[in-house]
PDB file of N, CA and C in Angstrom:
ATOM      1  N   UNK A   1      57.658 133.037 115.785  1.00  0.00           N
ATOM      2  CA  UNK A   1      57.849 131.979 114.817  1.00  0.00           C
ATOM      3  C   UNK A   1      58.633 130.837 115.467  1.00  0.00           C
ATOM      4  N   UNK A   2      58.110 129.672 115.042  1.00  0.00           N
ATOM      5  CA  UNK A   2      58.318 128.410 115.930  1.00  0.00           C
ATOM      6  C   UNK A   2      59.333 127.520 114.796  1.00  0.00           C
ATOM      7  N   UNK A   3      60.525 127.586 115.324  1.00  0.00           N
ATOM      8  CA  UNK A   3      61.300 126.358 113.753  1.00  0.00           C
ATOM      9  C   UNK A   3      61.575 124.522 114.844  1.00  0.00           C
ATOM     10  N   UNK A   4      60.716 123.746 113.793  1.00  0.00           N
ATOM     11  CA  UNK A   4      60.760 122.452 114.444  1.00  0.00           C
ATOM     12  C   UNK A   4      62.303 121.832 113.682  1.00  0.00           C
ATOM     13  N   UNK A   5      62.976 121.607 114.553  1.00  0.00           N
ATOM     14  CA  UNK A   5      64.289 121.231 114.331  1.00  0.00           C
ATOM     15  C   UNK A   5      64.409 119.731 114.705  1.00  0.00           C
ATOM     16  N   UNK A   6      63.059 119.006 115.057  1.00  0.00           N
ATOM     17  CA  UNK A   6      63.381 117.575 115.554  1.00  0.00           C
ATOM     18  C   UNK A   6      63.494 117.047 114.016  1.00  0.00           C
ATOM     19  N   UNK A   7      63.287 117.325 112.738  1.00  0.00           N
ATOM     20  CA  UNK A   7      63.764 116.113 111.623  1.00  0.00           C
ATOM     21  C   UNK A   7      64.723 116.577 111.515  1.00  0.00           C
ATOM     22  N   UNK A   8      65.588 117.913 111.952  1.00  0.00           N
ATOM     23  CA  UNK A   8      67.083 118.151 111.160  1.00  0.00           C
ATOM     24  C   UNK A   8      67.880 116.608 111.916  1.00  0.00           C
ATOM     25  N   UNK A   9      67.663 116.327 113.531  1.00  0.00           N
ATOM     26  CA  UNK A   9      68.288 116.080 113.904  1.00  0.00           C
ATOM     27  C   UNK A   9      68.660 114.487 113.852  1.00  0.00           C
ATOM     28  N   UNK A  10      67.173 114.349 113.712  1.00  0.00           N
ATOM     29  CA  UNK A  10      66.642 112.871 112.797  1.00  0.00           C
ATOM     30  C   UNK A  10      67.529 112.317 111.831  1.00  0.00           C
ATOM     31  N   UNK A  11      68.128 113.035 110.932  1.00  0.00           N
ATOM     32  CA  UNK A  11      68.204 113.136 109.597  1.00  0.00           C
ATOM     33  C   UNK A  11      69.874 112.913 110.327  1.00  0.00           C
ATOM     34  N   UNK A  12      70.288 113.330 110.684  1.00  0.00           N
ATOM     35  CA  UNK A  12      71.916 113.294 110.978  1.00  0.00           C
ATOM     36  C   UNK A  12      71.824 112.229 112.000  1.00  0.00           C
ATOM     37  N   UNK A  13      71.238 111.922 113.021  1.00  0.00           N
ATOM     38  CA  UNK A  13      71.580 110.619 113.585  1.00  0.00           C
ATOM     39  C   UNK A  13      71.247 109.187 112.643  1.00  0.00           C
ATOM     40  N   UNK A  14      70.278 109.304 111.468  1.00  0.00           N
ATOM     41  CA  UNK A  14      70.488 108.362 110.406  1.00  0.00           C
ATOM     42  C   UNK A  14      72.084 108.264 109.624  1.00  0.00           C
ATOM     43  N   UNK A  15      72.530 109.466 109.192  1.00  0.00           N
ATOM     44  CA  UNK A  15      73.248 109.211 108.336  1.00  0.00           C
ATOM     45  C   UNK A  15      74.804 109.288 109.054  1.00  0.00           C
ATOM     46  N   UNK A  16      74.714 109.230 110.208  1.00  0.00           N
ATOM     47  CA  UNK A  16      75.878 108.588 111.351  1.00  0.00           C
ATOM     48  C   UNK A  16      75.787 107.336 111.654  1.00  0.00           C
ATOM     49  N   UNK A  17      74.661 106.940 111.689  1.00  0.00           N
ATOM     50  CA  UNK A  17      74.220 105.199 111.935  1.00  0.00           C
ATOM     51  C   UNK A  17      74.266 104.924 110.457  1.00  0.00           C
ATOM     52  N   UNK A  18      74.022 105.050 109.223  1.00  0.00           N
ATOM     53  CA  UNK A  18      74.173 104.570 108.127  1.00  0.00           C
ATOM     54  C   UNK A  18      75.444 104.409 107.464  1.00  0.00           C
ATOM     55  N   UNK A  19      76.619 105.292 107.903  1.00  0.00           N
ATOM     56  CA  UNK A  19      78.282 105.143 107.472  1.00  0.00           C
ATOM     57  C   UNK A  19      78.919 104.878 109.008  1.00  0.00           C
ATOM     58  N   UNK A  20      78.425 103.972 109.127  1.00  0.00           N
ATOM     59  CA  UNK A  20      79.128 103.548 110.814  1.00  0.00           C
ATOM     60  C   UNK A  20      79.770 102.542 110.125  1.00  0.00           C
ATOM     61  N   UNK A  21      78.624 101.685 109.637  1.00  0.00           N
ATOM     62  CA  UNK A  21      79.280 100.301 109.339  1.00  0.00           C
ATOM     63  C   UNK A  21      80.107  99.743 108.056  1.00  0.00           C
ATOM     64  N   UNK A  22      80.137 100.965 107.241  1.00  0.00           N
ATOM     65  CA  UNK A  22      80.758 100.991 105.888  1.00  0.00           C
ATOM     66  C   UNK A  22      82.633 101.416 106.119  1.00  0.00           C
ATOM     67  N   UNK A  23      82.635 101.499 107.238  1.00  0.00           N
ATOM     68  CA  UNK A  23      84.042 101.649 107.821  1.00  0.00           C
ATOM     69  C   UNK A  23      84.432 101.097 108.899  1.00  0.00           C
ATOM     70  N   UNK A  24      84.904  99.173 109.036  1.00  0.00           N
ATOM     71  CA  UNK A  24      85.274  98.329 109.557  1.00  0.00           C
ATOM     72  C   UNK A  24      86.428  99.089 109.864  1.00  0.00           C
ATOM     73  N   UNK A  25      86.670  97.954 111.670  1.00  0.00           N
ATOM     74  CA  UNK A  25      87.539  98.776 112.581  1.00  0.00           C
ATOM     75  C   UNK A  25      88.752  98.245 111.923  1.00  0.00           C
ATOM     76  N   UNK A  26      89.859  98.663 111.280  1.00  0.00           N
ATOM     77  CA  UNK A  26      91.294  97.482 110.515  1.00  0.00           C
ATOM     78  C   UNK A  26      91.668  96.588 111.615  1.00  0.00           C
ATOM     79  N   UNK A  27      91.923  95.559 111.368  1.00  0.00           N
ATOM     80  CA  UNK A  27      92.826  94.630 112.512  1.00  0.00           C
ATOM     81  C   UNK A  27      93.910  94.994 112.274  1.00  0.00           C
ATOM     82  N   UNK A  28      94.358  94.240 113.925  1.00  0.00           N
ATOM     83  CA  UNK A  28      95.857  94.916 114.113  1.00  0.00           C
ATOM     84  C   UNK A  28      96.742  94.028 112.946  1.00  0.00           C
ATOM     85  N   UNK A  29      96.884  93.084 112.188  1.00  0.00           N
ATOM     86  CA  UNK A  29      97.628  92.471 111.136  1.00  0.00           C
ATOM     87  C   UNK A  29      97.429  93.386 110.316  1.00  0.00           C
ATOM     88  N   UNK A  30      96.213  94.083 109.402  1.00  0.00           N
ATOM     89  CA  UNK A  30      96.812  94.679 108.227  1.00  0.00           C
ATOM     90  C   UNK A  30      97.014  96.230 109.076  1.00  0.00           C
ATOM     91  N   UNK A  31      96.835  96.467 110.169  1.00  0.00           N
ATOM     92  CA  UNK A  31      97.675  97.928 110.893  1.00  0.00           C
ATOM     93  C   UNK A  31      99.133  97.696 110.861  1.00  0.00           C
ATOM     94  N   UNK A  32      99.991  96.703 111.106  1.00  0.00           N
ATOM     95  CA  UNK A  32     101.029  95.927 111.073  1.00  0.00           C
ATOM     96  C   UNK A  32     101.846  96.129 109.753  1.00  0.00           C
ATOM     97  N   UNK A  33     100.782  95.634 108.476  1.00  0.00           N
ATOM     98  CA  UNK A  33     101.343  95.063 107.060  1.00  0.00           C
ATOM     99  C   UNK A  33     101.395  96.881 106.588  1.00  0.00           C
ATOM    100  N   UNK A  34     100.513  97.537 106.998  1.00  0.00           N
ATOM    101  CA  UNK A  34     100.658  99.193 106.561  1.00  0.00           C
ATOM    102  C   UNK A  34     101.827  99.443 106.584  1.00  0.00           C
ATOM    103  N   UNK A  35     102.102  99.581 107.909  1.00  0.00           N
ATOM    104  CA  UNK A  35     103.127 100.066 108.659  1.00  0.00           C
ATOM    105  C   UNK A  35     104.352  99.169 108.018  1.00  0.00           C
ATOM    106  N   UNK A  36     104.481  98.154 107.572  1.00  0.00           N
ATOM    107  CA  UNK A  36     105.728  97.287 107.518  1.00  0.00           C
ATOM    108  C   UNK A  36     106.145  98.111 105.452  1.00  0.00           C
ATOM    109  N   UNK A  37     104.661  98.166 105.026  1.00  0.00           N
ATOM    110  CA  UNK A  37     104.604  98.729 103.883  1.00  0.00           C
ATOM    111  C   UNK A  37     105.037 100.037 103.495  1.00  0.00           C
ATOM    112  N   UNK A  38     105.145 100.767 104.758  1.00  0.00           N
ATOM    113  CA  UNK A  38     106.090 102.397 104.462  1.00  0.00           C
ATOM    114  C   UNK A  38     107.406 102.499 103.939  1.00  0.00           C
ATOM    115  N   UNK A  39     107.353 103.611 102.997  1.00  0.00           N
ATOM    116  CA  UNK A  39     108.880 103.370 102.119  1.00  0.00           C
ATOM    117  C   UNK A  39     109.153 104.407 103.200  1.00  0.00           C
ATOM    118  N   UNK A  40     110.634 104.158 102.983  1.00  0.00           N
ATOM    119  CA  UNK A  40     111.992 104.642 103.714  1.00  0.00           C
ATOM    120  C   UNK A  40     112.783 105.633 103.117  1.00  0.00           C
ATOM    121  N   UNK A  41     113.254 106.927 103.473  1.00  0.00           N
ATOM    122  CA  UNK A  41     114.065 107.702 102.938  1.00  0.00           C
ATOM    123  C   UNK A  41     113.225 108.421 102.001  1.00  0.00           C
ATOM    124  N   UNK A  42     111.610 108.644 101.992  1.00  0.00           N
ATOM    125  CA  UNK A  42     110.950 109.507 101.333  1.00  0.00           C
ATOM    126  C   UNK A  42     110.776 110.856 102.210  1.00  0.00           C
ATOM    127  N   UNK A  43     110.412 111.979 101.083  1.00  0.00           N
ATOM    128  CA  UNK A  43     109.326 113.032 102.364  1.00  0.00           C
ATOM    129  C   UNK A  43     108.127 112.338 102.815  1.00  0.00           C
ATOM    130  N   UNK A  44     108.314 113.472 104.121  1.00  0.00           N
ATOM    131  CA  UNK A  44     106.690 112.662 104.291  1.00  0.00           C
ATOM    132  C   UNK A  44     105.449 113.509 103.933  1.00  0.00           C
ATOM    133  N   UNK A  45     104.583 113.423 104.350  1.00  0.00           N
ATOM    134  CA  UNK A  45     103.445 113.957 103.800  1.00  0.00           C
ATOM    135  C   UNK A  45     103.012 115.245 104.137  1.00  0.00           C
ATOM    136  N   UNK A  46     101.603 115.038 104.284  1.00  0.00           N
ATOM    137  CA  UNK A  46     100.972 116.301 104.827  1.00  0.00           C
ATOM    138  C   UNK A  46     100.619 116.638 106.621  1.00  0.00           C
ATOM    139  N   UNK A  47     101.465 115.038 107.091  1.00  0.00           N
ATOM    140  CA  UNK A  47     101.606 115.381 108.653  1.00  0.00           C
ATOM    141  C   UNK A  47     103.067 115.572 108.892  1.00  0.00           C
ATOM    142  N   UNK A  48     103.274 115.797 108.293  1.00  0.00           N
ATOM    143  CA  UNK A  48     105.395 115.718 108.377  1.00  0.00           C
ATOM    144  C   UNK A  48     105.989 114.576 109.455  1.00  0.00           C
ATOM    145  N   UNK A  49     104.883 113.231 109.778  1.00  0.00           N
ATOM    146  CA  UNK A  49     105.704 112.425 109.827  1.00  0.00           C
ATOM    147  C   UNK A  49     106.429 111.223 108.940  1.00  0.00           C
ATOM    148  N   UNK A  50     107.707 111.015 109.608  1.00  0.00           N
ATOM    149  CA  UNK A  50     108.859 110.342 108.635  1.00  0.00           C
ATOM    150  C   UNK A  50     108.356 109.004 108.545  1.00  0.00           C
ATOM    151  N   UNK A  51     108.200 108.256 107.452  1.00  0.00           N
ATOM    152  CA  UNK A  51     108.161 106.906 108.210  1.00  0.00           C
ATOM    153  C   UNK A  51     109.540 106.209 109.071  1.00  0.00           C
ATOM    154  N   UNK A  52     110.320 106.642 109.070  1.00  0.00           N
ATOM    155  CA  UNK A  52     111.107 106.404 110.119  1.00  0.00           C
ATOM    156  C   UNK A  52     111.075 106.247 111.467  1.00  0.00           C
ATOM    157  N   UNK A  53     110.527 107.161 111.681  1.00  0.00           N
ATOM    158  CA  UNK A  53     109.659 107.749 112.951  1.00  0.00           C
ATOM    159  C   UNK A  53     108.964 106.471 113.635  1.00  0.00           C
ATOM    160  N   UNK A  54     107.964 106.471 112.690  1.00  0.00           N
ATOM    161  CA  UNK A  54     106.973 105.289 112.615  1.00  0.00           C
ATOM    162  C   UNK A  54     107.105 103.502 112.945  1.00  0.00           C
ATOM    163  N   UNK A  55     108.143 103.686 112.245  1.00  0.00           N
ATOM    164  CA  UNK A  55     108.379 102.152 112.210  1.00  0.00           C
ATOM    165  C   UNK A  55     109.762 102.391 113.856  1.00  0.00           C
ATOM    166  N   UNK A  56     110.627 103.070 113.529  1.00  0.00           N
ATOM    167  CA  UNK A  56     112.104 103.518 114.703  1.00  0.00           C
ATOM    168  C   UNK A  56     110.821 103.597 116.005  1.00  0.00           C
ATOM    169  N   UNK A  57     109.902 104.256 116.353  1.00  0.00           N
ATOM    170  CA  UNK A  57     109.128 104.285 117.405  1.00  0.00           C
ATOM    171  C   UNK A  57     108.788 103.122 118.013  1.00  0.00           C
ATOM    172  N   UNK A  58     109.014 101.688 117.649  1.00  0.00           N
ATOM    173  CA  UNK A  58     108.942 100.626 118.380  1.00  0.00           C
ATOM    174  C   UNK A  58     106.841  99.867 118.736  1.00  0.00           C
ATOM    175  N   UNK A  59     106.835  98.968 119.456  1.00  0.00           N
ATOM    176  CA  UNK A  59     105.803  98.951 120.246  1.00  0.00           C
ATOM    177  C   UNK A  59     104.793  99.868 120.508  1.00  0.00           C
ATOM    178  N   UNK A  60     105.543 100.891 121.194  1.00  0.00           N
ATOM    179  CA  UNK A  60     104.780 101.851 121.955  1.00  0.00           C
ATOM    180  C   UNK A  60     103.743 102.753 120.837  1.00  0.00           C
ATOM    181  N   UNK A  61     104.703 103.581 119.771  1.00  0.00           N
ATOM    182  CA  UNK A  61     103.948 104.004 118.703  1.00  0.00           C
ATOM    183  C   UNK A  61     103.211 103.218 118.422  1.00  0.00           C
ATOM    184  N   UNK A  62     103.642 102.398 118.068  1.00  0.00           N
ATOM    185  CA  UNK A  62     102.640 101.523 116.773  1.00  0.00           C
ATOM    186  C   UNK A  62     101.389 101.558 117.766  1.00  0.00           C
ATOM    187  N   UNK A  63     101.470 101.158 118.647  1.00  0.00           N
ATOM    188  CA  UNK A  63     100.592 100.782 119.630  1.00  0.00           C
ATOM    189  C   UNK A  63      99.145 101.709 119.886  1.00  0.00           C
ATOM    190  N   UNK A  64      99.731 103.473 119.946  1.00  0.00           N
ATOM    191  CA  UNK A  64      99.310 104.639 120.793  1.00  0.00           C
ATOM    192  C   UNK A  64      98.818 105.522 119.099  1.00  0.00           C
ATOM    193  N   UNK A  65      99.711 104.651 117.720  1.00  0.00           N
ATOM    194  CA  UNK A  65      98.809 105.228 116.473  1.00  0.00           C
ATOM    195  C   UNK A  65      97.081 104.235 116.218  1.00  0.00           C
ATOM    196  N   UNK A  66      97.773 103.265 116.230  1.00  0.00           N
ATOM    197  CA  UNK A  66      96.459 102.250 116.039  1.00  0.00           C
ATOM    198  C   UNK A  66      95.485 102.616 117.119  1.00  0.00           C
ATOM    199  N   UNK A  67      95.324 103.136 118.462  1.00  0.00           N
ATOM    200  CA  UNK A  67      94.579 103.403 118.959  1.00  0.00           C
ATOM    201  C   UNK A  67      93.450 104.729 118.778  1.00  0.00           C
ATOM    202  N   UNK A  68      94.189 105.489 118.206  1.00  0.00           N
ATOM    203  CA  UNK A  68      94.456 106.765 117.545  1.00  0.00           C
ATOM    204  C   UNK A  68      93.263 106.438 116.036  1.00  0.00           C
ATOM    205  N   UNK A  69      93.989 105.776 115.430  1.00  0.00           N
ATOM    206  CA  UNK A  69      92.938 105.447 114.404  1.00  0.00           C
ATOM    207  C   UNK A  69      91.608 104.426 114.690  1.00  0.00           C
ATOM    208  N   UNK A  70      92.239 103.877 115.599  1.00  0.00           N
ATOM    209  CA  UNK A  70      90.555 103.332 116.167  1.00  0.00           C
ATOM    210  C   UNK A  70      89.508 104.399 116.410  1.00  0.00           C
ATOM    211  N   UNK A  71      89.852 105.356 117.160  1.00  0.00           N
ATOM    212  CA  UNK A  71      89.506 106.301 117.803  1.00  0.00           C
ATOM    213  C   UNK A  71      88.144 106.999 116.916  1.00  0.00           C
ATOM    214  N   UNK A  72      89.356 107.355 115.961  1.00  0.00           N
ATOM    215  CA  UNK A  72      88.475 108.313 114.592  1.00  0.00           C
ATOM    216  C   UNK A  72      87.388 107.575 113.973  1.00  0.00           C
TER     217      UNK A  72
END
């Protein structure tokens, strides 16, 4: 028994090319206004980072997260 698997694959390189473009890359200004927008002296979330962290990390973070979320 022969299984033709060329439309499964069809079918998923459409709907990777079809939500590509429904998720613009953020510019670095509103990556910036996020980040300037984190409250202070909360818990943090479900990555246990502080925004303290975040914003106290300087340049370099900000820098090495935004790349990070480009990424994804």
């Amino acid at each position: 028994m022969q299984i033709d698997v060329r439309g499964v694959n069809d079918v998923r390189q459409i709907e990777i090319n079809a939500a590509e473009p429904l998720v613009p890359e953020p510019s670095v200004f509103k990556f910036e206004m996020a980040i300037e927008k984190l409250k202070r002296h909360k818990s943090p979330g479900t990555d246990q980072i502080l925004a303290e962290l975040i914003t106290g990390g300087g340049r370099t973070i900000r820098s090495e997260i935004y790349k990070l979320i480009n990424s994804i």
